[in-house]
C-alpha atoms as a PDB file:
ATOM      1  CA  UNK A   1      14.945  16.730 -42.530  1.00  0.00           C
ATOM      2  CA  UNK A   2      16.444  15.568 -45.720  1.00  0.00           C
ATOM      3  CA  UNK A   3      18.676  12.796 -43.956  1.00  0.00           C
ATOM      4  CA  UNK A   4      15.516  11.553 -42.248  1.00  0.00           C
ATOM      5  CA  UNK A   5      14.032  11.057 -45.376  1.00  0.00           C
ATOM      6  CA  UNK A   6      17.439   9.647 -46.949  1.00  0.00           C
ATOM      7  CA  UNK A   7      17.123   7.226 -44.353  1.00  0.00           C
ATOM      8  CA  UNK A   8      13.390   6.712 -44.690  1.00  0.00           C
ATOM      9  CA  UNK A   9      14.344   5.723 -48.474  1.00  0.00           C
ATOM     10  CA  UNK A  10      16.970   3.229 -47.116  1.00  0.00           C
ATOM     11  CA  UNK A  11      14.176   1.435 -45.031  1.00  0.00           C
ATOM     12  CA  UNK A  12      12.178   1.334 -47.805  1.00  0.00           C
ATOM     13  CA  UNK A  13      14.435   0.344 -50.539  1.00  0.00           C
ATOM     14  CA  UNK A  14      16.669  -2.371 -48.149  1.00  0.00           C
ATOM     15  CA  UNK A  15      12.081  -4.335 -47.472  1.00  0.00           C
ATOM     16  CA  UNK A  16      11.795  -4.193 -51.193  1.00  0.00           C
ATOM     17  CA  UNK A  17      15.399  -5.812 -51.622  1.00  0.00           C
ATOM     18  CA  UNK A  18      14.737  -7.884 -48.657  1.00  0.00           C
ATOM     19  CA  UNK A  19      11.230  -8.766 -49.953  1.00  0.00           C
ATOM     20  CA  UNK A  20      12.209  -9.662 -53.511  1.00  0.00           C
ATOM     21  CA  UNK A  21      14.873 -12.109 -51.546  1.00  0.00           C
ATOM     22  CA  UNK A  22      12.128 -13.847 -49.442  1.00  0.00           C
ATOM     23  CA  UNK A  23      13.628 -12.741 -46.232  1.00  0.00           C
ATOM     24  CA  UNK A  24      11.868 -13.682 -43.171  1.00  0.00           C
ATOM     25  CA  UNK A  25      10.080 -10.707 -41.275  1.00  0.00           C
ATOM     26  CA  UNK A  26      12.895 -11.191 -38.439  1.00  0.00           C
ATOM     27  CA  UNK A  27      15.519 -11.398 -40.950  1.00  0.00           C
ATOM     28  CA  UNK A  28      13.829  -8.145 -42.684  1.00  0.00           C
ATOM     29  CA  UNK A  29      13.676  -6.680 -39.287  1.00  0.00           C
ATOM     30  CA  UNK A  30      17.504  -7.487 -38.426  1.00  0.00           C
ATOM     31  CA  UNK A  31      18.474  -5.867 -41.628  1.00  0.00           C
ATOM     32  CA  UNK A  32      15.962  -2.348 -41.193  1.00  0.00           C
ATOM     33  CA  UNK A  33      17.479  -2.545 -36.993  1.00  0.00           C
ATOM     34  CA  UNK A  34      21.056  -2.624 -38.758  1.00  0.00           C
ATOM     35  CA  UNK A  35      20.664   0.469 -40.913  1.00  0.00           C
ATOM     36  CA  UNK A  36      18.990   2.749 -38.682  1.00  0.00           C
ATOM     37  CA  UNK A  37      21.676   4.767 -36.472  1.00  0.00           C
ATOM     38  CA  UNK A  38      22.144   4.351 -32.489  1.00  0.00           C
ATOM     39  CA  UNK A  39      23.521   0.596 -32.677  1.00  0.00           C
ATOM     40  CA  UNK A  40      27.242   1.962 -32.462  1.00  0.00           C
ATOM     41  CA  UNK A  41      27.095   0.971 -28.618  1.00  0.00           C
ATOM     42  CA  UNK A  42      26.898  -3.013 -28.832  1.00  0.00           C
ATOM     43  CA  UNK A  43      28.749  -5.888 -30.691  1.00  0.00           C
ATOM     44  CA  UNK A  44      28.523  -9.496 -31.569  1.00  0.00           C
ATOM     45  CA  UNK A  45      31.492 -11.377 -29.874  1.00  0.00           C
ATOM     46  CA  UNK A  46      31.191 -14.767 -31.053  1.00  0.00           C
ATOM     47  CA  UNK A  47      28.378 -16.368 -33.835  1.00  0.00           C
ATOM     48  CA  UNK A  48      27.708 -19.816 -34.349  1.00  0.00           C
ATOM     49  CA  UNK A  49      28.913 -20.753 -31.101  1.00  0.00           C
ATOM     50  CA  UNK A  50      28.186 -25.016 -30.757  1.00  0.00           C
ATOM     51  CA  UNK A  51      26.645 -25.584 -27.036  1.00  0.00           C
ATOM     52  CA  UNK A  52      25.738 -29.143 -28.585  1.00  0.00           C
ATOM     53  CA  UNK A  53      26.329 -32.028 -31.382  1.00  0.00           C
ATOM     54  CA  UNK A  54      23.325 -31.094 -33.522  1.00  0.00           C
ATOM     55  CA  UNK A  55      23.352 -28.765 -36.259  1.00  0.00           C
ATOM     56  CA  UNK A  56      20.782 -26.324 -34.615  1.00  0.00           C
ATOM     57  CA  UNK A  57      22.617 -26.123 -31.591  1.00  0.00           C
ATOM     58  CA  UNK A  58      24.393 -22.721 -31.940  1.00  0.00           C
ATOM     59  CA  UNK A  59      24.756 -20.171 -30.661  1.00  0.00           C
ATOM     60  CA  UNK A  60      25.445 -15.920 -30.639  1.00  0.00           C
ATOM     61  CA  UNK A  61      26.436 -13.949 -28.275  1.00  0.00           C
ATOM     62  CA  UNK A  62      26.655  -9.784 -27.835  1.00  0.00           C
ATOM     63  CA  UNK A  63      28.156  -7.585 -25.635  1.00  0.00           C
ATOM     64  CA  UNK A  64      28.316  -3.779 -24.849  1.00  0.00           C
ATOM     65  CA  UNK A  65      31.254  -2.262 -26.526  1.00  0.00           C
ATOM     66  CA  UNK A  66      34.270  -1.390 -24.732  1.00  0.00           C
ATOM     67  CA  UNK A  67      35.675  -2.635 -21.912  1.00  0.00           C
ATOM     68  CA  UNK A  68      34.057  -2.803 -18.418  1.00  0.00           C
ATOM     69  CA  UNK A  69      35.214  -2.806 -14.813  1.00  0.00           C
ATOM     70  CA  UNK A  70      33.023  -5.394 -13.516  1.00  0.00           C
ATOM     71  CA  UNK A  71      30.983  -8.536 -14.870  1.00  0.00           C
ATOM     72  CA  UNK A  72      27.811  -7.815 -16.894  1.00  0.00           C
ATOM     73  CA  UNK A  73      24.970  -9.237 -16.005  1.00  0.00           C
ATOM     74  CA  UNK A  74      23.448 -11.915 -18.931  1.00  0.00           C
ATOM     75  CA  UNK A  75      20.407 -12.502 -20.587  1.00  0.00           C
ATOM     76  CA  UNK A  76      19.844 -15.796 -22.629  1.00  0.00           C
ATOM     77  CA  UNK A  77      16.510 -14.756 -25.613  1.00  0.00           C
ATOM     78  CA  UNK A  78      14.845 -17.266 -26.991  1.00  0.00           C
ATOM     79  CA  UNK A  79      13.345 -16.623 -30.230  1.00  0.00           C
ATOM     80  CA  UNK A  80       9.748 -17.492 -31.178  1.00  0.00           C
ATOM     81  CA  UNK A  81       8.304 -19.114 -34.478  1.00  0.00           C
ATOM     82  CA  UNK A  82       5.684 -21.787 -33.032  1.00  0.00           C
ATOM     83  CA  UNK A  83       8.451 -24.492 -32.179  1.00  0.00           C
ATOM     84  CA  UNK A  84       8.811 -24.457 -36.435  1.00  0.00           C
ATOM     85  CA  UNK A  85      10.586 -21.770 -37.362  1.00  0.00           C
ATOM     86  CA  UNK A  86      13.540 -19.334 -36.758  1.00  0.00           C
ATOM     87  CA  UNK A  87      17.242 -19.044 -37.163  1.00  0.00           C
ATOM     88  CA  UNK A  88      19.557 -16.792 -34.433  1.00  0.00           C
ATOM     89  CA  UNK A  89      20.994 -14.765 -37.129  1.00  0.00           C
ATOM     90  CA  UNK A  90      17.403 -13.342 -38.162  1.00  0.00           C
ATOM     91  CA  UNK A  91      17.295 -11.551 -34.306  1.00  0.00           C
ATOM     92  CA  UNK A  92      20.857  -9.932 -34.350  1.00  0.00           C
ATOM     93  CA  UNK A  93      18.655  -7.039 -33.289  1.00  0.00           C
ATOM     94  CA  UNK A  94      17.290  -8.967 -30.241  1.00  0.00           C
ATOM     95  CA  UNK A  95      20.685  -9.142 -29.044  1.00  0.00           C
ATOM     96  CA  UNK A  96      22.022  -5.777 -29.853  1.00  0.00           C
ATOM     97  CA  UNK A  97      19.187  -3.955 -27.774  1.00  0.00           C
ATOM     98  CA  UNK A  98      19.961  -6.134 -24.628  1.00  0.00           C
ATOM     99  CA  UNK A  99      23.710  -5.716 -24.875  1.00  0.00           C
ATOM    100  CA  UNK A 100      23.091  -1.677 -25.764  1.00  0.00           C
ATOM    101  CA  UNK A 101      21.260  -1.906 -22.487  1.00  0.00           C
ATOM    102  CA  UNK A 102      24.320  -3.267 -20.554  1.00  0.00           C
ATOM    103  CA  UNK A 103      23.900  -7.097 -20.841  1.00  0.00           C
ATOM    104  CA  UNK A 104      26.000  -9.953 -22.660  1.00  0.00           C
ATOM    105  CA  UNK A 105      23.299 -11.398 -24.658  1.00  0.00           C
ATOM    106  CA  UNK A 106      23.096 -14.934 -25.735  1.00  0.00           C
ATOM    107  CA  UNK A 107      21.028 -15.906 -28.906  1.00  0.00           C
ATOM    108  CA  UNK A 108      20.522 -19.542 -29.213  1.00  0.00           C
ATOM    109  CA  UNK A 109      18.962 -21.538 -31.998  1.00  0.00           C
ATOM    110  CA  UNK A 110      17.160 -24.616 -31.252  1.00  0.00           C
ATOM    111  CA  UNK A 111      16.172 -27.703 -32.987  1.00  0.00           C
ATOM    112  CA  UNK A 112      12.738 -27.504 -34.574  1.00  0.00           C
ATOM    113  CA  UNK A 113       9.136 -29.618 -35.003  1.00  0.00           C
ATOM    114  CA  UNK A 114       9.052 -31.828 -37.133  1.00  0.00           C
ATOM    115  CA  UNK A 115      13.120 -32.779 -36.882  1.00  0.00           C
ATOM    116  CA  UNK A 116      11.841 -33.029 -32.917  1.00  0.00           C
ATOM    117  CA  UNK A 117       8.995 -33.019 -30.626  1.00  0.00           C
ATOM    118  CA  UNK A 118       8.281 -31.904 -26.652  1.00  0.00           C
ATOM    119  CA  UNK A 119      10.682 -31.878 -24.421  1.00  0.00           C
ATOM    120  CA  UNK A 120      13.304 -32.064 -27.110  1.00  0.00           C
ATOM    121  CA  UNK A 121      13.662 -27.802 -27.887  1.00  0.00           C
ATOM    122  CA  UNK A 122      13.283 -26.829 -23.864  1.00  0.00           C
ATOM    123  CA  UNK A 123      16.010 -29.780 -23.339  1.00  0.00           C
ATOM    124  CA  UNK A 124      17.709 -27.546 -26.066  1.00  0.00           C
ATOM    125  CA  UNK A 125      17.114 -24.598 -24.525  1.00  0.00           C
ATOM    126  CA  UNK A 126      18.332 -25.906 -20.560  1.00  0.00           C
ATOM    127  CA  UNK A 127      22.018 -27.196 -22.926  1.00  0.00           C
ATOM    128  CA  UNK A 128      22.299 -23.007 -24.308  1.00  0.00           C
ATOM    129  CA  UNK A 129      22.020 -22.438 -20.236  1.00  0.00           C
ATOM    130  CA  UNK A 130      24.766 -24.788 -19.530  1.00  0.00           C
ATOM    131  CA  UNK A 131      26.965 -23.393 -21.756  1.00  0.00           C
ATOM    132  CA  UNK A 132      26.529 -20.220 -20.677  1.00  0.00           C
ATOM    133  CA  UNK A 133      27.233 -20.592 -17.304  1.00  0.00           C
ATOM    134  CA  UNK A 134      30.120 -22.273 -18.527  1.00  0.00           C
ATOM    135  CA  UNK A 135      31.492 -20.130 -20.572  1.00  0.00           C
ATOM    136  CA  UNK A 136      30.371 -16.320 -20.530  1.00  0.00           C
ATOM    137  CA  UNK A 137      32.671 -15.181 -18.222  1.00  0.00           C
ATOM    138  CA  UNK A 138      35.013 -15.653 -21.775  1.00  0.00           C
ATOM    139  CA  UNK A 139      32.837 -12.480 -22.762  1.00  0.00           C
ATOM    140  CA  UNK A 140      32.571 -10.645 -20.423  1.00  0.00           C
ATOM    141  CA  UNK A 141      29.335 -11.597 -18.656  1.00  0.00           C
ATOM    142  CA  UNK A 142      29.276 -13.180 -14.827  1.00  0.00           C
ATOM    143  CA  UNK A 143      27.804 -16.737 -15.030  1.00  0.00           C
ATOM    144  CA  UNK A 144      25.874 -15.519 -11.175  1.00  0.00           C
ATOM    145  CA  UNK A 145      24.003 -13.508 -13.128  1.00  0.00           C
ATOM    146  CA  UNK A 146      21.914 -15.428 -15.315  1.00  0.00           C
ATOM    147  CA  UNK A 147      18.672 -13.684 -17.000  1.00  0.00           C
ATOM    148  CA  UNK A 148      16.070 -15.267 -19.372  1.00  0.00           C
ATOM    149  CA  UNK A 149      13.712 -13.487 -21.593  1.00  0.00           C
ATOM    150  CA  UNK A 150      11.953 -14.519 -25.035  1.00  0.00           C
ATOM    151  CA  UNK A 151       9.030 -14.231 -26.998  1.00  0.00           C
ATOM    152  CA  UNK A 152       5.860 -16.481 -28.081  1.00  0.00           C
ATOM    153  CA  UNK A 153       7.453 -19.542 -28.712  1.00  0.00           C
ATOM    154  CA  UNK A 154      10.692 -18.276 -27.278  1.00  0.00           C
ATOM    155  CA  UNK A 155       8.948 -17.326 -24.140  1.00  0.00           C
ATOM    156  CA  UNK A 156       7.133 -20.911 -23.429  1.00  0.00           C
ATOM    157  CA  UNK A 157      10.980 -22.120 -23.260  1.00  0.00           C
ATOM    158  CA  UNK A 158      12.250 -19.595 -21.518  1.00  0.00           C
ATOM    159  CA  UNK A 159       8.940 -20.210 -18.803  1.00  0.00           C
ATOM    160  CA  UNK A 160       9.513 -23.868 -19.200  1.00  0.00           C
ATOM    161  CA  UNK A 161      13.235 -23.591 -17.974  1.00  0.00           C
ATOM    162  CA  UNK A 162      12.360 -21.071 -15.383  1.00  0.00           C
ATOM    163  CA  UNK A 163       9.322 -23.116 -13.547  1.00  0.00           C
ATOM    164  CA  UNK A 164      10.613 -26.675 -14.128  1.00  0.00           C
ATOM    165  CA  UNK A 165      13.422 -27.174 -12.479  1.00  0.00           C
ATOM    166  CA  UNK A 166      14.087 -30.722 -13.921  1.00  0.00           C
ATOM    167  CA  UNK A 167      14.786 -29.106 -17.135  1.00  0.00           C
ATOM    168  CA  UNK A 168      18.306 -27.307 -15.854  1.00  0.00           C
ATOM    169  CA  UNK A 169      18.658 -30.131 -13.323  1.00  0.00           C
ATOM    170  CA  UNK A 170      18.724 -32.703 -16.267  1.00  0.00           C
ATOM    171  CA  UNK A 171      21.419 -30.493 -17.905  1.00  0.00           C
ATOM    172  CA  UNK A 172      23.737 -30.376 -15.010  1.00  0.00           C
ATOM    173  CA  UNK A 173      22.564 -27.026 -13.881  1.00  0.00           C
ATOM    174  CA  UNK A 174      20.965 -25.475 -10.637  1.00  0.00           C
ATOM    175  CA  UNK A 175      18.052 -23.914 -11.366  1.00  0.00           C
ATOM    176  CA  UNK A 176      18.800 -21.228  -9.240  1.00  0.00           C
ATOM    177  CA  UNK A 177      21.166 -20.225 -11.351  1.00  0.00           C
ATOM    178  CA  UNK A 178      18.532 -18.328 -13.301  1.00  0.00           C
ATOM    179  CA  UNK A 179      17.801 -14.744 -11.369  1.00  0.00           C
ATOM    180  CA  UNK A 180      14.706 -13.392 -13.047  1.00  0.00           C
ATOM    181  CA  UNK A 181      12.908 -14.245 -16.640  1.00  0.00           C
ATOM    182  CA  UNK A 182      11.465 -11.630 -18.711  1.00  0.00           C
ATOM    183  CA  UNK A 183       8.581 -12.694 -21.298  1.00  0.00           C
ATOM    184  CA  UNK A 184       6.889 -11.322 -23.892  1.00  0.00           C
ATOM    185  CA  UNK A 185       3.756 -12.790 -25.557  1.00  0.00           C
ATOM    186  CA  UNK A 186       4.107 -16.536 -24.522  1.00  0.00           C
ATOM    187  CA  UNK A 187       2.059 -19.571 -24.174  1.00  0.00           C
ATOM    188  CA  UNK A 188       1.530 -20.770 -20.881  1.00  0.00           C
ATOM    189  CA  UNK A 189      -1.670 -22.205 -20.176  1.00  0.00           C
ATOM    190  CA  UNK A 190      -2.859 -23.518 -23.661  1.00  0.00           C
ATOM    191  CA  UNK A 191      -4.301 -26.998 -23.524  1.00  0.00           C
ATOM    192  CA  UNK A 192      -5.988 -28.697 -24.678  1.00  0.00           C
ATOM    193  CA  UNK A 193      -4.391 -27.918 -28.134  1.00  0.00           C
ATOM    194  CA  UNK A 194      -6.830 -26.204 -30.500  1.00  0.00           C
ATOM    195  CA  UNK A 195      -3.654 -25.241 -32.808  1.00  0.00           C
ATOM    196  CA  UNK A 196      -1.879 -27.554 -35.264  1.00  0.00           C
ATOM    197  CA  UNK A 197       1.717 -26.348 -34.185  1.00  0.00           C
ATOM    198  CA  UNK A 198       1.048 -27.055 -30.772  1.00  0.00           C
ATOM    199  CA  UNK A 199      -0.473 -30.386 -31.400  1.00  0.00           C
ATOM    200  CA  UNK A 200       2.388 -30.913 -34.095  1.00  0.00           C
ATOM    201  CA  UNK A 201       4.838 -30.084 -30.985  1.00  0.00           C
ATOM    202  CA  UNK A 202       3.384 -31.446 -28.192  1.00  0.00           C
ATOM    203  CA  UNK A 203       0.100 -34.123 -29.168  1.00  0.00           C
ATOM    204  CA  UNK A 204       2.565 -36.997 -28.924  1.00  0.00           C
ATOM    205  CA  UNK A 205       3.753 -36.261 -25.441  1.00  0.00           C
ATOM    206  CA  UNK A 206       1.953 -38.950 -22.917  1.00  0.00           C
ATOM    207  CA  UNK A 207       0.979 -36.606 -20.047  1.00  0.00           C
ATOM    208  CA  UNK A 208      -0.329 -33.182 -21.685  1.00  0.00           C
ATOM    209  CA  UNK A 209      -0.469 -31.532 -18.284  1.00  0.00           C
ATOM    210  CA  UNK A 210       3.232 -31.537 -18.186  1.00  0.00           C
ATOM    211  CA  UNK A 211       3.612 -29.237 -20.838  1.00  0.00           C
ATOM    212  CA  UNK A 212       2.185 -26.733 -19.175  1.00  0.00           C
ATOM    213  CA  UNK A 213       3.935 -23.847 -17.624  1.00  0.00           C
ATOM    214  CA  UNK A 214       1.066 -22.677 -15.632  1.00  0.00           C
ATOM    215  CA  UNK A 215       1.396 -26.227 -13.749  1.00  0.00           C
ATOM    216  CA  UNK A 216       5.047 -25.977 -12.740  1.00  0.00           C
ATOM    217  CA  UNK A 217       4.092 -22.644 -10.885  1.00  0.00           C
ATOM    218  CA  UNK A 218       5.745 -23.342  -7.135  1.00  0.00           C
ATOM    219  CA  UNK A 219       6.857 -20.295  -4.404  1.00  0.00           C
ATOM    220  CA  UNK A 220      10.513 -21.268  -5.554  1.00  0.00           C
ATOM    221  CA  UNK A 221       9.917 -19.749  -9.137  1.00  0.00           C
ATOM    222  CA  UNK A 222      12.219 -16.846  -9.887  1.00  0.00           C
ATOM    223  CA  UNK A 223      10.978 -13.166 -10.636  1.00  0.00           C
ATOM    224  CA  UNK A 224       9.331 -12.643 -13.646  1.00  0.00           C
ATOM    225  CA  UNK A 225       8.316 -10.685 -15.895  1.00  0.00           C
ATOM    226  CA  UNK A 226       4.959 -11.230 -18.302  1.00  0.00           C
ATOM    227  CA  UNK A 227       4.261  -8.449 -20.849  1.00  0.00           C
ATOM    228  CA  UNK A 228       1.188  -9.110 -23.406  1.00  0.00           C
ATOM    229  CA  UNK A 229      -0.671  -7.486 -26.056  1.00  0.00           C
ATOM    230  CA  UNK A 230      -4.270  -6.399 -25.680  1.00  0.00           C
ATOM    231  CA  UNK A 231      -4.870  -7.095 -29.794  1.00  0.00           C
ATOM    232  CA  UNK A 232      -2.810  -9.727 -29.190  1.00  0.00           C
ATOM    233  CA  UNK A 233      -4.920 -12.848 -31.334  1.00  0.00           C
ATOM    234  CA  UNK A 234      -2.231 -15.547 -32.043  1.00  0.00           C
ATOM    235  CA  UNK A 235      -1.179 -15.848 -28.018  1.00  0.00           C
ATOM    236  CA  UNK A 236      -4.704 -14.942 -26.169  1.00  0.00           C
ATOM    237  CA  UNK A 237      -3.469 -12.618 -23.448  1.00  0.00           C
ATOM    238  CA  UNK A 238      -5.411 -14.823 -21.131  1.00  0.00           C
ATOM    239  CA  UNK A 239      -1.998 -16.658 -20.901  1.00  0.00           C
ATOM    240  CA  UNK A 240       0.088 -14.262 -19.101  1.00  0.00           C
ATOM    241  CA  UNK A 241      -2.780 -13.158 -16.974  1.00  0.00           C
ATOM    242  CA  UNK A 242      -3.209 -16.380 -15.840  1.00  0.00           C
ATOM    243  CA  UNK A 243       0.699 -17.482 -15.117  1.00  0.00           C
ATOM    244  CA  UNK A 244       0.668 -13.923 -13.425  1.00  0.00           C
ATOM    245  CA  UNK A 245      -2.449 -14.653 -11.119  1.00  0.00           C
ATOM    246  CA  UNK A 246      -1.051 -18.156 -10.355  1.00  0.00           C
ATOM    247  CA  UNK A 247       2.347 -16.615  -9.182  1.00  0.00           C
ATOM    248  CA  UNK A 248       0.860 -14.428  -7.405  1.00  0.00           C
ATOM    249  CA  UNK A 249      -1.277 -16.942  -5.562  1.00  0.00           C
ATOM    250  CA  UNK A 250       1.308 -18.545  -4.388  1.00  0.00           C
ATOM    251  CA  UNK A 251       3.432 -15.759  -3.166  1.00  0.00           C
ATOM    252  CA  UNK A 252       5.943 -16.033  -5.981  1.00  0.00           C
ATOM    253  CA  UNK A 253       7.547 -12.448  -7.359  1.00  0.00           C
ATOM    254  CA  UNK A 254       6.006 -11.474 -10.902  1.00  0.00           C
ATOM    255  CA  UNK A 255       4.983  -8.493 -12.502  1.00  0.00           C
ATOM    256  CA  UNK A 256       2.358  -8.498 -15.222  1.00  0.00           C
ATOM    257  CA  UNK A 257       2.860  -5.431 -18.394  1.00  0.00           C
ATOM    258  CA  UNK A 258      -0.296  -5.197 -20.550  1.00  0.00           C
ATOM    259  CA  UNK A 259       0.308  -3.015 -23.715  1.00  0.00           C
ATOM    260  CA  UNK A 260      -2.820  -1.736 -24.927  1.00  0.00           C
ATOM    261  CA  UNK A 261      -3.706  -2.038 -28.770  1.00  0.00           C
ATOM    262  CA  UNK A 262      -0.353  -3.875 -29.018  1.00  0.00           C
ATOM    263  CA  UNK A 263      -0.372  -7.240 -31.477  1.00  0.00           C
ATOM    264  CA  UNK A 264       1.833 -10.290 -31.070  1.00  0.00           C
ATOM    265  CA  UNK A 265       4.603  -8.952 -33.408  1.00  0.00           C
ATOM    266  CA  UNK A 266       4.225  -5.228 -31.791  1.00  0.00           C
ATOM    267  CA  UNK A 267       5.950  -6.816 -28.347  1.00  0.00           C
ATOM    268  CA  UNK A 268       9.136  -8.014 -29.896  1.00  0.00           C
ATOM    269  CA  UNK A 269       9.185  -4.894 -32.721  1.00  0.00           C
ATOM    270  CA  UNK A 270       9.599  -2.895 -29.958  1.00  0.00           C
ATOM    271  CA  UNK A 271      12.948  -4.167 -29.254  1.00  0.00           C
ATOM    272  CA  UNK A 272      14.474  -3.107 -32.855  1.00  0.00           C
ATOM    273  CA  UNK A 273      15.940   0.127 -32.893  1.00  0.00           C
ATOM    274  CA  UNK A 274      13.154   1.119 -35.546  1.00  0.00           C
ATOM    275  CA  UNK A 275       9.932  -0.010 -34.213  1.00  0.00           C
ATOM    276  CA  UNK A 276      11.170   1.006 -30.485  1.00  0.00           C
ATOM    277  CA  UNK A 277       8.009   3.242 -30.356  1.00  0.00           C
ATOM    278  CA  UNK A 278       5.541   0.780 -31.039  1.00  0.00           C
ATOM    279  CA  UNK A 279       5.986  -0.579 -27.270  1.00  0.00           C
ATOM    280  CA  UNK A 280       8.305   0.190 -24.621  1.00  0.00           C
ATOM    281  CA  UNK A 281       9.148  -3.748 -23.827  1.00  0.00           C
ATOM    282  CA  UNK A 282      13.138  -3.548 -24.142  1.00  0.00           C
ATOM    283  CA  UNK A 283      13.207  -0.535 -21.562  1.00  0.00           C
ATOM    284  CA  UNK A 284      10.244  -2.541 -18.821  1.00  0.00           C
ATOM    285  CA  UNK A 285      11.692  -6.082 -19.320  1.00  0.00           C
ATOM    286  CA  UNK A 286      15.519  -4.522 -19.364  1.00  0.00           C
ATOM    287  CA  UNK A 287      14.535  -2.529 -16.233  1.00  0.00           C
ATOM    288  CA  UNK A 288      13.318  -5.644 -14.970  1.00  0.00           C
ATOM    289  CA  UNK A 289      16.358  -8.161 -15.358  1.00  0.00           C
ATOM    290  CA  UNK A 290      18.873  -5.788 -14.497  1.00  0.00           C
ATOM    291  CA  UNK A 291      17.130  -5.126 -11.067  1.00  0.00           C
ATOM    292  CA  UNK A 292      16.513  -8.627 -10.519  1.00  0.00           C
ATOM    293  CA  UNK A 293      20.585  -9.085 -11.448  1.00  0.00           C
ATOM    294  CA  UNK A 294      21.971  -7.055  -9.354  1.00  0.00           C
END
């Protein structure tokens, strides 16, 4: 009992510090995922990783420790932050849960609104997929085995790269390279725009029905995986239900995760070591992948 609450009064003393520094709630929830014991089982290989010319495109990646007989499957997470926000660094804890869970994990920044605009950060996103195929086999990971998952923002990429194909085609890559997509919390089916990000991101794009996810669904879309908070008010769940119902219609795999009570934030808290309890989504979209990666 008294090195629970030694710990408790680590948590609390490393928010205030990180507080008082004006850390980002990732970046605050990287540093409480760091201190809480259990992470002994995964490692960052390689940070800051270029997979392009631009500043922002860079790259982490994190693997299981120790050394393994066969190939690891791989997950590519996109982080969210409404296309304006977000550095790889801040989700270290993002990629230690996926590695702990026996993936090599690949954390990608990607450049940002107002720097760029539609397609630029998906075209960003389909160059971190490249380079992965390209070169995770370096780590440890088998480039045939080729996951996606992300959240909010993260997760429109992620979906983006998944349903249109021209995306990974433009990029030298077959988009069958990707084997299943797990998504937390994402936009899909959000226009028109009653947001300013979104209209900041995508307003000056031509042809608005191309941004869409929801219209790239086809029968040749990979299995995927939609998880979504009930309380959920900053991504209406009405956006996975509907991707899920469209996928469905046309006979393409998906399985759709509500978590009741569960915010936007809840969904990708429950992938830190600390707020694991808040929602089960690293065990269901982990499950997920590696089945679909097999």
């Amino acid at each position: 009992m008294a090195r629970r609450r030694g710990i408790g009064r680590g948590l609390a003393h490393l928010g205030a510090v990180f507080a008082l520094a004006g850390c980002s709630p990732p970046a605050l929830l990287n540093g409480l995922d760091r201190l809480t014991p259990g992470g002994g089982s995964a490692r960052e290989a390689a940070s800051g990783v270029a997979y392009g010319s631009a500043p922002r495109q860079k790259l982490d990646v994190w693997t299981p420790r120790g050394k393994h007989a066969a190939p690891l499957p791989v997950v590519v997470f996109f982080y969210g932050g409404a296309w304006v926000k977000g550095a790889r660094g801040d989700y270290g804890f993002a990629g230690r849960a996926y590695a702990a869970k026996g993936f090599v994990a690949v954390i990608p920044d990607y450049r940002l609104v107002p720097t760029v605009r539609y397609p630029d950060f998906v075209q960003d996103a389909a160059l971190a997929v490249r380079w992965t195929r390209d070169n995770i086999a370096r780590f440890g990971g088998d480039p045939r085995r080729i996951t996606l998952a992300g959240h909010s923002a993260g997760a429109y990429n992620a979906a983006m790269l998944a349903l249109d194909g021209s995306f990974l085609r433009d990029a030298g890559v077959d988009p069958h390279i990707v084997r299943a997509a797990a998504l937390l919390a994402g936009p899909y089916d959000f226009y028109p725009w009653d947001d300013k990000r979104a209209v900041d991101a995508f307003g000056q794009w031509p042809r608005p029905d191309e941004t869409q996810p929801i219209n790239h669904v086809s029968a040749a879309a990979p299995p995927m995986w939609l998880g979504y908070g009930t309380a959920d008010t900053t991504v209406r769940p009405r956006n996975s239900i509907a991707l899920a119902a469209k996928l469905k219609a046309v006979g393409a795999p998906v399985e759709l995760r509500a978590y009741p009570g569960k915010s936007h934030v809840d969904l990708v808290m429950g992938l830190s070591k600390p707020f694991r309890g808040k929602a089960s989504t690293l065990a269901d979209s982990s499950a997920f992948l590696l089945a679909h990666s097999r």
